[in-house]
N, C-alpha and C. Protein backbone atom coordinates (compact mmCIF):
# COMPACT_ATOMS: atom_id res chain seq x y z
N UNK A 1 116.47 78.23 120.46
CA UNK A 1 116.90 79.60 120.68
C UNK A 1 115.93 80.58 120.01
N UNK A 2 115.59 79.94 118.91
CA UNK A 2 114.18 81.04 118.04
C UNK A 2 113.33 81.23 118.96
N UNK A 3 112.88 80.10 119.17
CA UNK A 3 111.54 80.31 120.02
C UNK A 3 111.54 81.66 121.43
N UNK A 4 113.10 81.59 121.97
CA UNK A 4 113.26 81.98 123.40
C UNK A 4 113.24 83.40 122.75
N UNK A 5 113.64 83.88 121.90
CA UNK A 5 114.01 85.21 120.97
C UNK A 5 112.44 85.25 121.11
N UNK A 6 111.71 84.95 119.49
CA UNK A 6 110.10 85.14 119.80
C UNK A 6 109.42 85.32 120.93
N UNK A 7 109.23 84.61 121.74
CA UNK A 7 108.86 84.72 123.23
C UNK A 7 109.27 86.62 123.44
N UNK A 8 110.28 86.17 123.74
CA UNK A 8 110.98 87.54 124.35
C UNK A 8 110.65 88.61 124.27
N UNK A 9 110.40 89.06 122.38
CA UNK A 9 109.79 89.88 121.51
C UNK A 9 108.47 90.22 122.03
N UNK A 10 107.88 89.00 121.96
CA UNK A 10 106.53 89.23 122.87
C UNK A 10 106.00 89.64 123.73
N UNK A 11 106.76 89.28 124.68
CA UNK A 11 106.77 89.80 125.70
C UNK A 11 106.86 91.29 126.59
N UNK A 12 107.77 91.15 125.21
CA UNK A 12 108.03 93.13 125.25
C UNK A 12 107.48 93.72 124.88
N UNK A 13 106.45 93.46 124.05
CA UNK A 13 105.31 94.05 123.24
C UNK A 13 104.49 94.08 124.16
N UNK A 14 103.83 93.53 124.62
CA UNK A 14 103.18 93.31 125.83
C UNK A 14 102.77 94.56 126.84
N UNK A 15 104.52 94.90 127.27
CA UNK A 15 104.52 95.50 128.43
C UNK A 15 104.57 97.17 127.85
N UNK A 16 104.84 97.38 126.70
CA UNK A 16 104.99 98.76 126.03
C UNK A 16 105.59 98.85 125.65
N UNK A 17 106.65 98.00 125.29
CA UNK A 17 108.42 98.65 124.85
C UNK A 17 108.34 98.97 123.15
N UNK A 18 107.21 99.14 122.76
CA UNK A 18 107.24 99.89 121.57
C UNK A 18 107.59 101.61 121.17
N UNK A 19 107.43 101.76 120.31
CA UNK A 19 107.15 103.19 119.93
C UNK A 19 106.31 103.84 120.23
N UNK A 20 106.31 105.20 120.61
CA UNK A 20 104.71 105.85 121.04
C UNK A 20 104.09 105.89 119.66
N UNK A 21 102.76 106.58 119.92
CA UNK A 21 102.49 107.12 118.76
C UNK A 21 102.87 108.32 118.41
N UNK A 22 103.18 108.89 117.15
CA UNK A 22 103.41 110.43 116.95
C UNK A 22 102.63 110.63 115.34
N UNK A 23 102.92 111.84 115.55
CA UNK A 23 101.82 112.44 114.17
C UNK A 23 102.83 113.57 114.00
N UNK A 24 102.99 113.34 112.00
CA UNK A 24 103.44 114.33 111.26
C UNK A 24 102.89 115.01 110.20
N UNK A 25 103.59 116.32 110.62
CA UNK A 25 103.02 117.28 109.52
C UNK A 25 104.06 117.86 108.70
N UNK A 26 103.76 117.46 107.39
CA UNK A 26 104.59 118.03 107.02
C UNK A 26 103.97 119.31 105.67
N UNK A 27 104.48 120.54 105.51
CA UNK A 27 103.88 121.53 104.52
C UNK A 27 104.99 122.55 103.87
N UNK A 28 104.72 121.69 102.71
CA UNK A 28 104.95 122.18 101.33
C UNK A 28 104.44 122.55 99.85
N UNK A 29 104.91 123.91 100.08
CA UNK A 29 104.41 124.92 99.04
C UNK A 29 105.15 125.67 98.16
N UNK A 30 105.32 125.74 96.84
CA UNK A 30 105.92 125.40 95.61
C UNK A 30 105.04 126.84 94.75
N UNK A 31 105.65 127.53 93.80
CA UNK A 31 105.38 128.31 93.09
C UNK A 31 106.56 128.79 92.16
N UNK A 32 106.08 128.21 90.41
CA UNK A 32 107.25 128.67 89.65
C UNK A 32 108.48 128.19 90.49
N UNK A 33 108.53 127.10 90.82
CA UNK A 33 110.36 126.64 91.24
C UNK A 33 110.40 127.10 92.60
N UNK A 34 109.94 128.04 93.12
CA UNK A 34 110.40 128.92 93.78
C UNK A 34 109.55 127.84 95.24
N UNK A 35 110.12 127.69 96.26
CA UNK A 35 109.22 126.97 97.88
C UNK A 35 109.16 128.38 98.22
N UNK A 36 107.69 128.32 98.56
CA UNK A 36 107.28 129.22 99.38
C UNK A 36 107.32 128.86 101.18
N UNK A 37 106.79 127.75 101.22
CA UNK A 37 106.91 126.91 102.72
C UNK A 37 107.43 125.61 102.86
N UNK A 38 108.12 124.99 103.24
CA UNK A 38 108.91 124.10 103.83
C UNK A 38 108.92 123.73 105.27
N UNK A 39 108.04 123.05 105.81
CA UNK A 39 107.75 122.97 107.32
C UNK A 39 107.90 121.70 107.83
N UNK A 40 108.28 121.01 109.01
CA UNK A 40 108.01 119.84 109.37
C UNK A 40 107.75 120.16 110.83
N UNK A 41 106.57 119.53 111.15
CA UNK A 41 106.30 118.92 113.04
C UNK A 41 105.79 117.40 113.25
N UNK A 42 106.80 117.08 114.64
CA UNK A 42 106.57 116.14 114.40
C UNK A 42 106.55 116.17 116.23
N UNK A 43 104.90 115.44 116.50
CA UNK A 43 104.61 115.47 117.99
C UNK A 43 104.72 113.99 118.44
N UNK A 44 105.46 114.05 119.28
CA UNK A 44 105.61 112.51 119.95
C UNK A 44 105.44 112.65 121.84
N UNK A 45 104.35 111.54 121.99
CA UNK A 45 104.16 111.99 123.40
C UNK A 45 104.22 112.95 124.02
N UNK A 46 103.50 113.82 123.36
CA UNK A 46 103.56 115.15 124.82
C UNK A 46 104.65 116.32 124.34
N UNK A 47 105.63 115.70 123.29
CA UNK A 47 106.56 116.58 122.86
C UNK A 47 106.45 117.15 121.79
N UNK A 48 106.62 118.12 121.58
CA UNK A 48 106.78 118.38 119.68
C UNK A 48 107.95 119.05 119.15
N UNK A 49 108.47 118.36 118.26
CA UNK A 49 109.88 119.56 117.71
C UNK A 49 109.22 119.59 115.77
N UNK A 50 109.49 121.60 115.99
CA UNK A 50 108.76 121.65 114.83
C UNK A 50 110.54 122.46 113.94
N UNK A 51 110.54 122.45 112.61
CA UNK A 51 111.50 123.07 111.39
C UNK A 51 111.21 123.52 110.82
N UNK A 52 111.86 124.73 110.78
CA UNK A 52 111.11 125.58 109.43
C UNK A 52 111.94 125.28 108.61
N UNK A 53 112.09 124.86 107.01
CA UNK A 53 113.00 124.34 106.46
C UNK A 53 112.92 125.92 104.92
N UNK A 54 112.07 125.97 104.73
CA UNK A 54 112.17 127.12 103.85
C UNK A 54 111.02 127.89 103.90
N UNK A 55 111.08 129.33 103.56
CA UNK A 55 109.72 129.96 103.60
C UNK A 55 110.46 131.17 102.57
N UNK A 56 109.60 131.90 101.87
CA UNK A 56 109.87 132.97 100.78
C UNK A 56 109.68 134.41 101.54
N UNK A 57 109.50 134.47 102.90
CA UNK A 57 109.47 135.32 103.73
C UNK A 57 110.65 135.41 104.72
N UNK A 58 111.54 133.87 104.62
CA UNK A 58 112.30 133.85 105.99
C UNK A 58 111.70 133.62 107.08
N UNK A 59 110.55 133.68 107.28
CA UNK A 59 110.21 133.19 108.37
C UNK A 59 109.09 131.85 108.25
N UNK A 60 109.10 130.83 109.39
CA UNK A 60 107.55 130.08 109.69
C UNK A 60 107.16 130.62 110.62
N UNK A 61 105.94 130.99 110.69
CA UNK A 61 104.56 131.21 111.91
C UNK A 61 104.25 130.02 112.17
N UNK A 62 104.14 129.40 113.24
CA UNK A 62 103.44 128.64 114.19
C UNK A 62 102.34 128.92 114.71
N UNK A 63 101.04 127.80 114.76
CA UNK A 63 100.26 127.79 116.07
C UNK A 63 99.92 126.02 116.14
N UNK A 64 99.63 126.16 117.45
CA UNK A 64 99.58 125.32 117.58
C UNK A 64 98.22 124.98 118.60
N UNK A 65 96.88 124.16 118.15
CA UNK A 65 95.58 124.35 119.08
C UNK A 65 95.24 122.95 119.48
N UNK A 66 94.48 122.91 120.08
CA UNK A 66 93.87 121.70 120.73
C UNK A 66 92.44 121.76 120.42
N UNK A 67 92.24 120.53 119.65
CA UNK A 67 90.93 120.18 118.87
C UNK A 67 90.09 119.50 120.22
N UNK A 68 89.73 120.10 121.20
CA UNK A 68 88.75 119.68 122.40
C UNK A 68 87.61 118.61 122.03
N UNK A 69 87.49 117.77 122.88
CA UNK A 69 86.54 117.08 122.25
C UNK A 69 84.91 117.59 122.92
N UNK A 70 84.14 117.20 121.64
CA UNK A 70 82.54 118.07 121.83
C UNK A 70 81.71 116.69 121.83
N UNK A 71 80.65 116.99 122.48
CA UNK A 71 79.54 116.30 122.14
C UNK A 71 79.19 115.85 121.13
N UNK A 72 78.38 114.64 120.26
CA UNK A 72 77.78 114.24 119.46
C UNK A 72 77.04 115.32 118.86
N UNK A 73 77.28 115.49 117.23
CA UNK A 73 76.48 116.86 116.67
C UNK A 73 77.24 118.08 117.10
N UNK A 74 78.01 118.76 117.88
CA UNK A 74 78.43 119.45 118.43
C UNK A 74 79.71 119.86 117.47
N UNK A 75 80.09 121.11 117.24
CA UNK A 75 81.45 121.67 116.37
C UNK A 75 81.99 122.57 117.62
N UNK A 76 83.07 121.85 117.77
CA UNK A 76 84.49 122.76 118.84
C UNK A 76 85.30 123.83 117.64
N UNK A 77 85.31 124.83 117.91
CA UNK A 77 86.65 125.61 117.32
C UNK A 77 87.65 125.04 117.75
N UNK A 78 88.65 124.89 117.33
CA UNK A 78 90.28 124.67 117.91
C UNK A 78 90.77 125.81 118.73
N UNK A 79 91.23 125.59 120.00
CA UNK A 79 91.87 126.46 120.89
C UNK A 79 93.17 126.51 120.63
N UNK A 80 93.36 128.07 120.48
CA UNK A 80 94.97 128.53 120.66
C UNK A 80 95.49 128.01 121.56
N UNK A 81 96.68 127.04 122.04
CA UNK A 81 97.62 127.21 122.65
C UNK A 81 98.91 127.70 123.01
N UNK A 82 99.40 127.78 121.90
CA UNK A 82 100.76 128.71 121.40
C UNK A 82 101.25 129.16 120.27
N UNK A 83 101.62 130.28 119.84
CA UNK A 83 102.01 130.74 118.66
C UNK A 83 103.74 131.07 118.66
N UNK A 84 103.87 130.88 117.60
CA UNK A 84 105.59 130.96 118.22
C UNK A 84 106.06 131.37 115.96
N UNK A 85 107.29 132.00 116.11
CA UNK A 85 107.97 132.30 114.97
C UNK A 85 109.24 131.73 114.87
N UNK A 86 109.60 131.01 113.68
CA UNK A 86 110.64 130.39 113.50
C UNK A 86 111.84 131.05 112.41
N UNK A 87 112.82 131.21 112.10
CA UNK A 87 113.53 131.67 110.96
C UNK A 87 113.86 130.35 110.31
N UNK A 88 114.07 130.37 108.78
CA UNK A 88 114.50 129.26 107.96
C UNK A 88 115.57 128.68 108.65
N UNK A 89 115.65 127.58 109.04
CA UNK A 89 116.88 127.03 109.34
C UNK A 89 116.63 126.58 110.74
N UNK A 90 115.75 127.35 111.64
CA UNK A 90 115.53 126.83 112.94
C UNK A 90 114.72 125.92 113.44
N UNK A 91 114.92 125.53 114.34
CA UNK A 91 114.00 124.67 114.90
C UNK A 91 113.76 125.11 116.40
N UNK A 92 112.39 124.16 116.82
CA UNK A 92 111.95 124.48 118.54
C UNK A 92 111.40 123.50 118.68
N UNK A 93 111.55 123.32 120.17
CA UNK A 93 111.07 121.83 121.05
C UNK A 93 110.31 122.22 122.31
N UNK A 94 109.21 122.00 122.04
CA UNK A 94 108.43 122.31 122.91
C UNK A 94 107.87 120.66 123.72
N UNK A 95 107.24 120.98 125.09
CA UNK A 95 107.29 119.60 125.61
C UNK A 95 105.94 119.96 126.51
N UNK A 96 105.02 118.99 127.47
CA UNK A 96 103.99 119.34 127.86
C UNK A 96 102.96 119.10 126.80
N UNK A 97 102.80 119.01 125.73
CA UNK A 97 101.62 119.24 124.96
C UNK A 97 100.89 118.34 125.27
N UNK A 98 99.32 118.75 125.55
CA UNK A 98 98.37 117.78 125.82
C UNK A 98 97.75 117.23 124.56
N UNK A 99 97.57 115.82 124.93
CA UNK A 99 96.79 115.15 123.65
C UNK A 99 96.00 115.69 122.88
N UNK A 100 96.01 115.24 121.63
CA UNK A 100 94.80 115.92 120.61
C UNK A 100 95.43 117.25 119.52
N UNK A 101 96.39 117.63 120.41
CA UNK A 101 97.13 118.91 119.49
C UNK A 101 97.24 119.13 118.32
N UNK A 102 97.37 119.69 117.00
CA UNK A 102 97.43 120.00 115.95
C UNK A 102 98.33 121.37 115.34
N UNK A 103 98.93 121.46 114.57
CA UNK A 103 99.66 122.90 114.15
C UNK A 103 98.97 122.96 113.00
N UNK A 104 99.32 124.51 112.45
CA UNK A 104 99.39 125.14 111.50
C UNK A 104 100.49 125.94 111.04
N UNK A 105 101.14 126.40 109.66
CA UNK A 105 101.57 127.22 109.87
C UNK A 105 101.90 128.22 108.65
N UNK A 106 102.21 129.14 108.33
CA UNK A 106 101.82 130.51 107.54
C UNK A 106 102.86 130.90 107.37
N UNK A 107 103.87 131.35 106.38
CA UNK A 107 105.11 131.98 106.02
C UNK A 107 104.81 133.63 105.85
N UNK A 108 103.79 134.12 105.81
CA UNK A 108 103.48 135.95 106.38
C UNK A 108 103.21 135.68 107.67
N UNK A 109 102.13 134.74 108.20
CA UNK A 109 101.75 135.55 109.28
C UNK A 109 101.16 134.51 110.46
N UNK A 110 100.61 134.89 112.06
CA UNK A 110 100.19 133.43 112.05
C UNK A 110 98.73 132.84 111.69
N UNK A 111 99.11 132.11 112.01
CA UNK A 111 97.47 131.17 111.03
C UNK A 111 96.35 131.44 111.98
N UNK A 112 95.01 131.51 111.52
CA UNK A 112 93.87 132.05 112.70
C UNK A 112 93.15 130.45 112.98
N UNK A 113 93.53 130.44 114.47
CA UNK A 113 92.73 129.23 114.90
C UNK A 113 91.70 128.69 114.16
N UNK A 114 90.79 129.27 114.20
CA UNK A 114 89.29 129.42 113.51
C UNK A 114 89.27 128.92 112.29
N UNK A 115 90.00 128.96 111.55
CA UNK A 115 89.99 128.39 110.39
C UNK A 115 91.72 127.37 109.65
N UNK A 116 92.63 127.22 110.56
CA UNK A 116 93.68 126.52 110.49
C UNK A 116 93.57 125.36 109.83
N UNK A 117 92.61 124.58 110.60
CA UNK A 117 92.44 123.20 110.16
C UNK A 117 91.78 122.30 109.22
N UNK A 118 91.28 123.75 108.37
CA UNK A 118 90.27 123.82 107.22
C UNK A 118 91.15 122.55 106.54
């Protein structure tokens, strides 16, 4: 019966029945006790649901760019795709995102492509 189990397992591995991949971000920022930012995104296939969990403004700024791929030797800026504002406590689910994506995000204001991913 082990074996037919193992097998099985295998098998399923095989064909995809795993997990996608996803990538998290998570950003936290701390001063005298006090969180200034509290953020989580977390992109899975194509989807992303991002939280603003605390900010000393009440709000998270979002962006969110696509690191294009360049030639050998070659530096891409990151392209804006969407900027979006969150209040403490909310969340958003965005879907469509093409591979490669990346966020940033800023409790004043939103983050400038150009230099986000510093």
């Amino acid at each position: 019966m082990r074996i037919i189990v193992t097998a099985m397992s295998f098998l399923l591995s095989l064909v995809g029945c795993q997990d996608k991949p996803s990538m998290t971000s998570v950003v936290r920022s701390e001063a005298n006790g006090v969180e200034l930012i509290h953020s989580r995104s977390v992109i899975r296939a194509g989807e992303g649901l991002f939280r603003c969990r605390a900010s000393a403004t009440g709000k998270c700024h979002y962006l969110i760019v696509a690191t294009d791929e360049c030639r050998a030797g070659e530096s891409c800026p990151p392209r804006k795709l969407q900027a979006f504002v969150l209040d403490v406590g909310g969340e958003s689910r965005i879907d469509n995102l093409p591979r490669g994506v990346r966020t940033c995000v800023d409790r004043e204001r939103e983050p400038d492509a150009a230099t986000c991913l510093d």
